[in-house]
C-alpha atoms as a PDB file:
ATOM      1  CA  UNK A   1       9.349   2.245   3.115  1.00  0.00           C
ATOM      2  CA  UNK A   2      13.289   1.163   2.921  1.00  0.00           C
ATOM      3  CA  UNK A   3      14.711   3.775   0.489  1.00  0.00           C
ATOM      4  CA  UNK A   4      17.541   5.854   2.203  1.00  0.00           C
ATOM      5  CA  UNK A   5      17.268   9.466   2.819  1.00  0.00           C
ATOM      6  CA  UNK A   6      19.275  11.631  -0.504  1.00  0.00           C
ATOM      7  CA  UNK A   7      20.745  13.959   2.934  1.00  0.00           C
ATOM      8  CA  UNK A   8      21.502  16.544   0.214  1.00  0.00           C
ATOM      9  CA  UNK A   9      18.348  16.839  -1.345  1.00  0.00           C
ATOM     10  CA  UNK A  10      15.795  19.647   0.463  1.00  0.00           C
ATOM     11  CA  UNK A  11      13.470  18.899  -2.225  1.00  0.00           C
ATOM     12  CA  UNK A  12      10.496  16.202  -2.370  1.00  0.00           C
ATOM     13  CA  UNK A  13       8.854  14.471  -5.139  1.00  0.00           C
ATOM     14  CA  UNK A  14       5.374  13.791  -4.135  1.00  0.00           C
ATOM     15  CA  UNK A  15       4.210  10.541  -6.285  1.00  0.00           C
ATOM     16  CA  UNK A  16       0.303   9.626  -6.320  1.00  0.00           C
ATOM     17  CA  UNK A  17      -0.342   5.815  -6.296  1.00  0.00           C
ATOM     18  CA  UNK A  18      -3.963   5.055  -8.252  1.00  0.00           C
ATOM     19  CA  UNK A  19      -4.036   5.862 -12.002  1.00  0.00           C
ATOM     20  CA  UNK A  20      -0.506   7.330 -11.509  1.00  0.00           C
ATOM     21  CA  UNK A  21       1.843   4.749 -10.624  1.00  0.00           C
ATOM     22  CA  UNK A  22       0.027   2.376 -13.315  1.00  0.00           C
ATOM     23  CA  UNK A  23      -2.204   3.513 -15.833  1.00  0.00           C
ATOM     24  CA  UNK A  24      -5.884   3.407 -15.791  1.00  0.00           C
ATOM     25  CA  UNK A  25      -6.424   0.971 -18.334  1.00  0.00           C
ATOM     26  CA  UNK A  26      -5.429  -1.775 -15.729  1.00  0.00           C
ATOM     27  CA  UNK A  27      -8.814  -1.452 -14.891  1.00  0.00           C
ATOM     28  CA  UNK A  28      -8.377  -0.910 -10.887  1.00  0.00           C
ATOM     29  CA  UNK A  29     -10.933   2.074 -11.414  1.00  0.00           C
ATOM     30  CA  UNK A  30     -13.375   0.579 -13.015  1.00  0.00           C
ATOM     31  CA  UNK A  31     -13.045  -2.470 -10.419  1.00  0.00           C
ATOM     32  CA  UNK A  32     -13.225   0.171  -7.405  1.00  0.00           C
ATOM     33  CA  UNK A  33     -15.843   2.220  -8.871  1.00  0.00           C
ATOM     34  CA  UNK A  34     -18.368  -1.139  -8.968  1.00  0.00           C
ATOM     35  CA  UNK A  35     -17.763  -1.860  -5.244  1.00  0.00           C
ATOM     36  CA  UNK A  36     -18.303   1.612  -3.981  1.00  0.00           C
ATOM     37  CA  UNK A  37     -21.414   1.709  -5.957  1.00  0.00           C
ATOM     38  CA  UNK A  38     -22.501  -1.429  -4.063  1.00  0.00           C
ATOM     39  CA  UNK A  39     -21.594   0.218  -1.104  1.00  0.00           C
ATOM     40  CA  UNK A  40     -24.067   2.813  -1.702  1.00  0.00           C
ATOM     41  CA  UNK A  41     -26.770   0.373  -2.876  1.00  0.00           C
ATOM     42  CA  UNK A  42     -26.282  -1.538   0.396  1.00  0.00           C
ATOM     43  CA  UNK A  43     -27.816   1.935   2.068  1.00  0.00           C
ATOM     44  CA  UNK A  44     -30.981   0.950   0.209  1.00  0.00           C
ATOM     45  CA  UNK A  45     -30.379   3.559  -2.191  1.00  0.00           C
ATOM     46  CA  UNK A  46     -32.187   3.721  -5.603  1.00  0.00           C
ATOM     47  CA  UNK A  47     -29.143   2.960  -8.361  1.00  0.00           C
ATOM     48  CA  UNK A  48     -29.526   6.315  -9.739  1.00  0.00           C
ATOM     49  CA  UNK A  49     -29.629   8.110  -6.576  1.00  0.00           C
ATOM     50  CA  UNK A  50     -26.620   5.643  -5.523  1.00  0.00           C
ATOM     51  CA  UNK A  51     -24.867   7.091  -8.852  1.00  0.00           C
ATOM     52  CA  UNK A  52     -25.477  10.609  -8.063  1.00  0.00           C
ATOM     53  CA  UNK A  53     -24.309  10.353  -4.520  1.00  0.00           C
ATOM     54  CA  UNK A  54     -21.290   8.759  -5.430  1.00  0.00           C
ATOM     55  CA  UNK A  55     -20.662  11.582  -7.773  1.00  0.00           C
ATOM     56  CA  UNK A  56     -21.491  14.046  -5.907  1.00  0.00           C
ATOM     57  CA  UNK A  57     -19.688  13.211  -2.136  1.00  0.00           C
ATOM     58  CA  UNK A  58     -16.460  12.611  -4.767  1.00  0.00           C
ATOM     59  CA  UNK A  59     -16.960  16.051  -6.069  1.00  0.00           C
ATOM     60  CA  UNK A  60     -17.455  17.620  -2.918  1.00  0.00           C
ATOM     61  CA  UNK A  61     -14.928  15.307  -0.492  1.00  0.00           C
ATOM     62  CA  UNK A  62     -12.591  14.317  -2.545  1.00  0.00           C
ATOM     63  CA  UNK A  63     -13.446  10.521  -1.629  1.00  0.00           C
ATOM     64  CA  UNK A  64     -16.699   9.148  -1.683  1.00  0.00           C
ATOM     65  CA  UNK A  65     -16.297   7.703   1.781  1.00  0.00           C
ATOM     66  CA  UNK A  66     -15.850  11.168   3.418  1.00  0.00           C
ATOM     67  CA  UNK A  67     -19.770  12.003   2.434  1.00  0.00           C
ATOM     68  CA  UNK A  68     -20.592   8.508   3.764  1.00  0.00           C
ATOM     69  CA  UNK A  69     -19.099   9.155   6.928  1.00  0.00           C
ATOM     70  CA  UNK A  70     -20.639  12.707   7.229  1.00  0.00           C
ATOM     71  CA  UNK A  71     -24.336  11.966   6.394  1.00  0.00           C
ATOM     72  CA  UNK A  72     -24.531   7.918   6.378  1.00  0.00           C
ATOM     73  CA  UNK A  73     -22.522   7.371   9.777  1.00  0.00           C
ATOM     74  CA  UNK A  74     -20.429   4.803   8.039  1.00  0.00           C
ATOM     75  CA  UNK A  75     -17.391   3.413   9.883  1.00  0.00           C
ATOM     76  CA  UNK A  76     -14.688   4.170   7.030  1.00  0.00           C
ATOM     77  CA  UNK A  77     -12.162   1.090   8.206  1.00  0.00           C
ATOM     78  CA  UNK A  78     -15.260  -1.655   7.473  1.00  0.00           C
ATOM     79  CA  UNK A  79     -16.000   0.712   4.348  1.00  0.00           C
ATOM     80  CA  UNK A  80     -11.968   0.201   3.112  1.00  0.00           C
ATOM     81  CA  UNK A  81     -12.255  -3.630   3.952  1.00  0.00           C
ATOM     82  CA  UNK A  82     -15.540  -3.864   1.598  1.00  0.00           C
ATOM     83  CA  UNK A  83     -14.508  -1.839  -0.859  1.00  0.00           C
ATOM     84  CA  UNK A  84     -10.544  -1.264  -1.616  1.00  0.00           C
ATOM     85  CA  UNK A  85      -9.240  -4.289   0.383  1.00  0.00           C
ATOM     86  CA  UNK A  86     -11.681  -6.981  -1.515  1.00  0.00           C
ATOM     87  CA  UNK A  87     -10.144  -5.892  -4.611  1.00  0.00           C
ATOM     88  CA  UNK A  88      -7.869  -9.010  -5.930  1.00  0.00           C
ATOM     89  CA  UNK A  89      -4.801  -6.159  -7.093  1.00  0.00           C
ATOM     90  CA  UNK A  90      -2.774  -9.135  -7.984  1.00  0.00           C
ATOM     91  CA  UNK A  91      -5.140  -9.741 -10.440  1.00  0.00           C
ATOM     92  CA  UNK A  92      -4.496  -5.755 -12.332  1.00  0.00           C
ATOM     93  CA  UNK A  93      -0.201  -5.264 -11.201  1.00  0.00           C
ATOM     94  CA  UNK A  94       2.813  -6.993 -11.641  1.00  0.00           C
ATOM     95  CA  UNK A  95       5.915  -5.740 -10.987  1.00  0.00           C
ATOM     96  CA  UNK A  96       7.133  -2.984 -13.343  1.00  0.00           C
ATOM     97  CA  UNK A  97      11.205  -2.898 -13.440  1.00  0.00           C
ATOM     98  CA  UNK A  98      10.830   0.440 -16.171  1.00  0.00           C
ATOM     99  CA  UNK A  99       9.015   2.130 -13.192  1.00  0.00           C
ATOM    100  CA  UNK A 100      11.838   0.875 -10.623  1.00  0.00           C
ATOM    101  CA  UNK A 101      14.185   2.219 -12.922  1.00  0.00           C
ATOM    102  CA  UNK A 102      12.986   5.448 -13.781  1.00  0.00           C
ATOM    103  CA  UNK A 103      12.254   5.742  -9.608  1.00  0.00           C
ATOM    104  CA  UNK A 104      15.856   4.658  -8.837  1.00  0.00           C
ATOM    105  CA  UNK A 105      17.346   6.960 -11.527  1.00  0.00           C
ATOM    106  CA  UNK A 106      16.235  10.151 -10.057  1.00  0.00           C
ATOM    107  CA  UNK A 107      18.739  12.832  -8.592  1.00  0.00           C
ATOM    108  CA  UNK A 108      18.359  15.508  -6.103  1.00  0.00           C
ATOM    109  CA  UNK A 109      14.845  15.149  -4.828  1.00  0.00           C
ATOM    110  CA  UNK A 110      13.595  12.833  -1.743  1.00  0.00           C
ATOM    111  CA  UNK A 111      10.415  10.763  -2.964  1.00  0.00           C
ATOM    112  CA  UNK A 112       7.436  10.564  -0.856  1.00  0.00           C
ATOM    113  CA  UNK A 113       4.319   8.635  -2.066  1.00  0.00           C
ATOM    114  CA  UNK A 114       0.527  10.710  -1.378  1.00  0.00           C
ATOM    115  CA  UNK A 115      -2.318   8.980  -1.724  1.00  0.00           C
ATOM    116  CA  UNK A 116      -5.950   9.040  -1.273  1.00  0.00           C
ATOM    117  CA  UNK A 117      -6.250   5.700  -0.280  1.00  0.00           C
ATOM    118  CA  UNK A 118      -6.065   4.325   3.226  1.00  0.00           C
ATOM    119  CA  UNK A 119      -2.232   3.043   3.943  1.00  0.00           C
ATOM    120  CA  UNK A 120      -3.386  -0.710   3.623  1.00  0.00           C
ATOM    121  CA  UNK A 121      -4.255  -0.208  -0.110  1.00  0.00           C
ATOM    122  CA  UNK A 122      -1.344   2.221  -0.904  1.00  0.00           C
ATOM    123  CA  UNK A 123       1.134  -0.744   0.255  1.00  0.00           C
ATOM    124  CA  UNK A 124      -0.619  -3.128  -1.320  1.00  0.00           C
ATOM    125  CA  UNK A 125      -0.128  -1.729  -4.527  1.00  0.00           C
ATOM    126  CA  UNK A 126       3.727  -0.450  -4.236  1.00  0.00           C
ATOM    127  CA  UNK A 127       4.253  -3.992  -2.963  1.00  0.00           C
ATOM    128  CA  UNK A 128       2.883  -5.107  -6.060  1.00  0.00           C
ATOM    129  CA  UNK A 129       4.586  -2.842  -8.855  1.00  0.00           C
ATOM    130  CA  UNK A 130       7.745  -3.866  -6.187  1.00  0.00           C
ATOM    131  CA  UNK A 131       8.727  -0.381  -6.028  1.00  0.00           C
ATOM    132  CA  UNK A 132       7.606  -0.292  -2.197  1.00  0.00           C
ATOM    133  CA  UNK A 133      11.430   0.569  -1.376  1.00  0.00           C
ATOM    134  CA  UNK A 134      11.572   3.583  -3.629  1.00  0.00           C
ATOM    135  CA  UNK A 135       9.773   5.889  -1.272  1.00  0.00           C
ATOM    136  CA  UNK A 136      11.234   7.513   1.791  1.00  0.00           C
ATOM    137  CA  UNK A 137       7.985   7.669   3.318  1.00  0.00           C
ATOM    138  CA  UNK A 138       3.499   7.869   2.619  1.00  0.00           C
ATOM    139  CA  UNK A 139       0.895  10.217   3.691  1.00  0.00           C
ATOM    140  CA  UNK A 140      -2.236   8.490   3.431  1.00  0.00           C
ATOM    141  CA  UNK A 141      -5.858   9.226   4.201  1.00  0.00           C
ATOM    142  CA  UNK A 142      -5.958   8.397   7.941  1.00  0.00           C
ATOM    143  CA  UNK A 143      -9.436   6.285   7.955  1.00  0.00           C
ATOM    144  CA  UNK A 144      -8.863   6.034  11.985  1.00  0.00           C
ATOM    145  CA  UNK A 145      -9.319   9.829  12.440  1.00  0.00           C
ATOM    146  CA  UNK A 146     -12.836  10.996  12.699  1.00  0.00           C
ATOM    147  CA  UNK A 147     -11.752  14.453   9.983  1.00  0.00           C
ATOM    148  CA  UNK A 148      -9.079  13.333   8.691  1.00  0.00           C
ATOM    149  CA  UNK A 149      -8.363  15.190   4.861  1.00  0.00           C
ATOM    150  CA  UNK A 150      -7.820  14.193   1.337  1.00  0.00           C
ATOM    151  CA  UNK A 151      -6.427  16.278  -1.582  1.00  0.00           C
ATOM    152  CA  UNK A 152      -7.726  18.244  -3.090  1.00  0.00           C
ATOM    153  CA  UNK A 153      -8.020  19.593   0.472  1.00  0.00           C
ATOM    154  CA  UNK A 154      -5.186  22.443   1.017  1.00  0.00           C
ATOM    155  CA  UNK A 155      -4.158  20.761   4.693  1.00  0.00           C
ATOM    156  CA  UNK A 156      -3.873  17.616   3.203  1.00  0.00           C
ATOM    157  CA  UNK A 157      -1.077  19.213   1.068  1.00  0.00           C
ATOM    158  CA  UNK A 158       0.659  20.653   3.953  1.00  0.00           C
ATOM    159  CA  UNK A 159       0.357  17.174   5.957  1.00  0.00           C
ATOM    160  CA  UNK A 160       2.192  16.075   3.718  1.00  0.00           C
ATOM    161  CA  UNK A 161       4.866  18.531   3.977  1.00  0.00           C
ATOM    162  CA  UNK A 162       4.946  17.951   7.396  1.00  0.00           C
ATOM    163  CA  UNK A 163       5.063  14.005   6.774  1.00  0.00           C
ATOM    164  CA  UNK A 164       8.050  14.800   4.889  1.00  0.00           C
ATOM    165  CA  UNK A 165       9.972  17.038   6.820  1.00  0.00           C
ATOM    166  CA  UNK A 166       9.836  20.262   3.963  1.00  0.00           C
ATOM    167  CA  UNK A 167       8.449  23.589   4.597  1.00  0.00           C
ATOM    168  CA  UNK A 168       9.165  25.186   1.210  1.00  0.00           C
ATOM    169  CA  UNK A 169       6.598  24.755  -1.218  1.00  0.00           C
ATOM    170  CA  UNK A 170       9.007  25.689  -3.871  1.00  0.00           C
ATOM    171  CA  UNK A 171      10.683  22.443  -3.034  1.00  0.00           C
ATOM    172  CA  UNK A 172       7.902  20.421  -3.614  1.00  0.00           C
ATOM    173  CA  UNK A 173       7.252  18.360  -6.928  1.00  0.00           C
ATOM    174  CA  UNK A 174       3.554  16.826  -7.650  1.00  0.00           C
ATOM    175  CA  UNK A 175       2.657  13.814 -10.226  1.00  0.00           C
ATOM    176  CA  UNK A 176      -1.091  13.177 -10.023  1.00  0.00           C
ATOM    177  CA  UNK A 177      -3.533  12.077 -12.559  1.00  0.00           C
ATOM    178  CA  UNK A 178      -6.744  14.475 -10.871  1.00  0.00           C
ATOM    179  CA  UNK A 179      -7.024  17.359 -12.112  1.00  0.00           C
ATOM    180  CA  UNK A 180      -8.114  19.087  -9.109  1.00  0.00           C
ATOM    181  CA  UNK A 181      -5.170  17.522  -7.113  1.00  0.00           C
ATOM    182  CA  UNK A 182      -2.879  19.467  -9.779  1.00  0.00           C
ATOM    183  CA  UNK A 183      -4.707  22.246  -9.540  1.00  0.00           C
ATOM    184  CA  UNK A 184      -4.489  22.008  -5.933  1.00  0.00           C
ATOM    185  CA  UNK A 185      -0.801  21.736  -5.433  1.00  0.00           C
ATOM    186  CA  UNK A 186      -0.286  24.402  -8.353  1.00  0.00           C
ATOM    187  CA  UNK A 187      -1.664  26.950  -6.378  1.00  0.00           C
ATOM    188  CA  UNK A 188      -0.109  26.307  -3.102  1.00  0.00           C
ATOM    189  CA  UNK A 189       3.433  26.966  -5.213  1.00  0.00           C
ATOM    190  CA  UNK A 190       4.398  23.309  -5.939  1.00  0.00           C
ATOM    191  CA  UNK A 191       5.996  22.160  -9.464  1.00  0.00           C
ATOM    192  CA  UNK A 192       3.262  19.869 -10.744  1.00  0.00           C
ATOM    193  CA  UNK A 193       2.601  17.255 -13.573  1.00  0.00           C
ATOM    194  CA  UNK A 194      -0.697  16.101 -15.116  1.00  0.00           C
ATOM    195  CA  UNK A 195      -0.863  12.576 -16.223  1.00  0.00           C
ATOM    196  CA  UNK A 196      -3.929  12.522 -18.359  1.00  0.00           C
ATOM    197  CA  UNK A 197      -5.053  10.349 -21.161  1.00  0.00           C
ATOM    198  CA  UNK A 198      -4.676  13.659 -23.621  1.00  0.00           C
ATOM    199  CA  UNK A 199      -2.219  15.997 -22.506  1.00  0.00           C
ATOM    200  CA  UNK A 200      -2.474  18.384 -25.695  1.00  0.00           C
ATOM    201  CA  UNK A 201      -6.423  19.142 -24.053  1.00  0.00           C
ATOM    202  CA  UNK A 202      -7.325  22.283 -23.128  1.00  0.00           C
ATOM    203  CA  UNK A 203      -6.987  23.771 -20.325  1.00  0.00           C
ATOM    204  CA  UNK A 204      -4.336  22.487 -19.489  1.00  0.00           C
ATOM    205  CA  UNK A 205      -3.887  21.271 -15.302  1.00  0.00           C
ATOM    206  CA  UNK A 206      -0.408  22.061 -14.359  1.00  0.00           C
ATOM    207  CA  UNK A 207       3.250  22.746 -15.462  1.00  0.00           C
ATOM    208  CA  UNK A 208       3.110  19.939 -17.069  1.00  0.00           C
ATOM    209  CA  UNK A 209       1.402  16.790 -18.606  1.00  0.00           C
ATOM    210  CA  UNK A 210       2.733  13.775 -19.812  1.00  0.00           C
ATOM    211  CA  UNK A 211       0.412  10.165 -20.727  1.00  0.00           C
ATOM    212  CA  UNK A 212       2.253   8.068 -18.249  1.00  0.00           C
ATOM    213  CA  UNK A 213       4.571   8.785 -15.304  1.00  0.00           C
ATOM    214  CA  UNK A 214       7.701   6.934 -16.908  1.00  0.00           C
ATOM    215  CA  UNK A 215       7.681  10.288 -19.264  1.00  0.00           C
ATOM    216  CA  UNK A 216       8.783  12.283 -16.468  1.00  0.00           C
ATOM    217  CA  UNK A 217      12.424  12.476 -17.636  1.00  0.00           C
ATOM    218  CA  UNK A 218      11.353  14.282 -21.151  1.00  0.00           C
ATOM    219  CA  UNK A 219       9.406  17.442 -19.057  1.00  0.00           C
ATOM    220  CA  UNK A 220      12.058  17.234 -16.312  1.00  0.00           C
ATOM    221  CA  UNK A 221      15.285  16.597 -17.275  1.00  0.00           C
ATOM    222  CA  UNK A 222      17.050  18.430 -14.536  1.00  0.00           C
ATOM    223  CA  UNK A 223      15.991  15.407 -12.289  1.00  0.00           C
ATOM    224  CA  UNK A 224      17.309  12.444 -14.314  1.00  0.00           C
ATOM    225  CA  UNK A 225      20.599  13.966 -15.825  1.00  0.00           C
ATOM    226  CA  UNK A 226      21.915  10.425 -16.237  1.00  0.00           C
ATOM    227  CA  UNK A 227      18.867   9.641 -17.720  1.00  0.00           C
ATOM    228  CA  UNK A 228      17.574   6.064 -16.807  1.00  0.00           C
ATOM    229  CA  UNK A 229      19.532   3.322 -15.994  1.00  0.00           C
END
């Protein structure tokens, strides 16, 4: 992380990577979603009961490896270098200069990527997109820590406040494509936007929603008031 400090902005804009930074149709998901299942299988589980685990520790974790590590006893850094660090990413991103842009063009706000992912994944993809010197700094899911948290976890939220260096929530700006992360943030006081495939769907998740994250100057304009360039 390169970007320099805005010193007159107390506000941070809190970016998620997966599904957020790129769209979903790259196909990353999809990609991830077959290795963790594998993962699973490799616990000789049946393939439904692999599918309904899977479901279910992502329901009730927030990641699937947090339920692997609580009733499997799997080491989560050899379950990242199976699963999210055999995926060829160069393969699904290239580098995406309307992103840059739209990043570089903001005003007033510091912007901090939060992830999900472990910090060798979350790199790997801003390296990709080449927007990796955008963001002042990352809060990532610490794999090393025996509890470490994920959203939509509430001291996740406020790890990354502290990561950041803000202790207003009212200064604190959210783009996420989970529901449940928006949710999340929305109730802890932060400004949040949904990036969903259909943002007219009810209920809606959020102050606002938008299809992709390069909308974000039509439902905040107050951010880019140079627009982008």
């Amino acid at each position: 992380m390169m970007v320099t400090p805005d010193a007159s902005a107390g506000s941070v804009f809190f970016f998620d990577i997966d599904n957020c930074l790129y769209p979903a149709s790259t196909g990353i998901f999809d990609e991830m979603g077959r290795r963790i299942h594998a993962y699973f299988q490799k616990l000789d589980l049946p393939d439904e009961e692999a599918s309904a685990l899977h479901k279910r520790y992502y329901t009730e974790y927030g990641l699937a490896v947090r339920g692997l590590m609580k009733h499997h006893d799997v080491d989560p850094l050899a379950y990242d270098k199976e699963v999210d660090q055999s995926i060829p990413l160069q393969n699904y991103l290239k580098p995406d200069p309307e992103l840059r842009k739209m990043l570089q063009s903001i005003r007033g706000v510091r912007k901090w990527a939060f992830t999900n992912a472990f910090k060798v994944h979350a790199n790997r993809v801003l390296s990709l997109l080449q927007v990796d010197d955008q963001f002042e700094g990352l809060t990532y899911c610490n794999y090393r820590l025996p509890d470490f948290t994920s959203k939509p976890d509430p001291a996740y939220y406020h790890q990354a406040m502290k990561d950041a260096g803000v202790t207003d929530h009212r200064r604190c700006y959210l783009v996420d494509d989970a529901a449940k992360n928006i949710d999340a943030a929305k109730k802890l006081g932060w400004t949040t936007v949904h990036v969903t495939e259909n943002p007219e769907a009810e209920p809606k998740h959020g102050d606002f929603q938008i299809r992709n994250v390069k909308e974000l100057p039509t439902v905040l304009p107050e951010l880019w008031p140079e627009g982008v360039n």
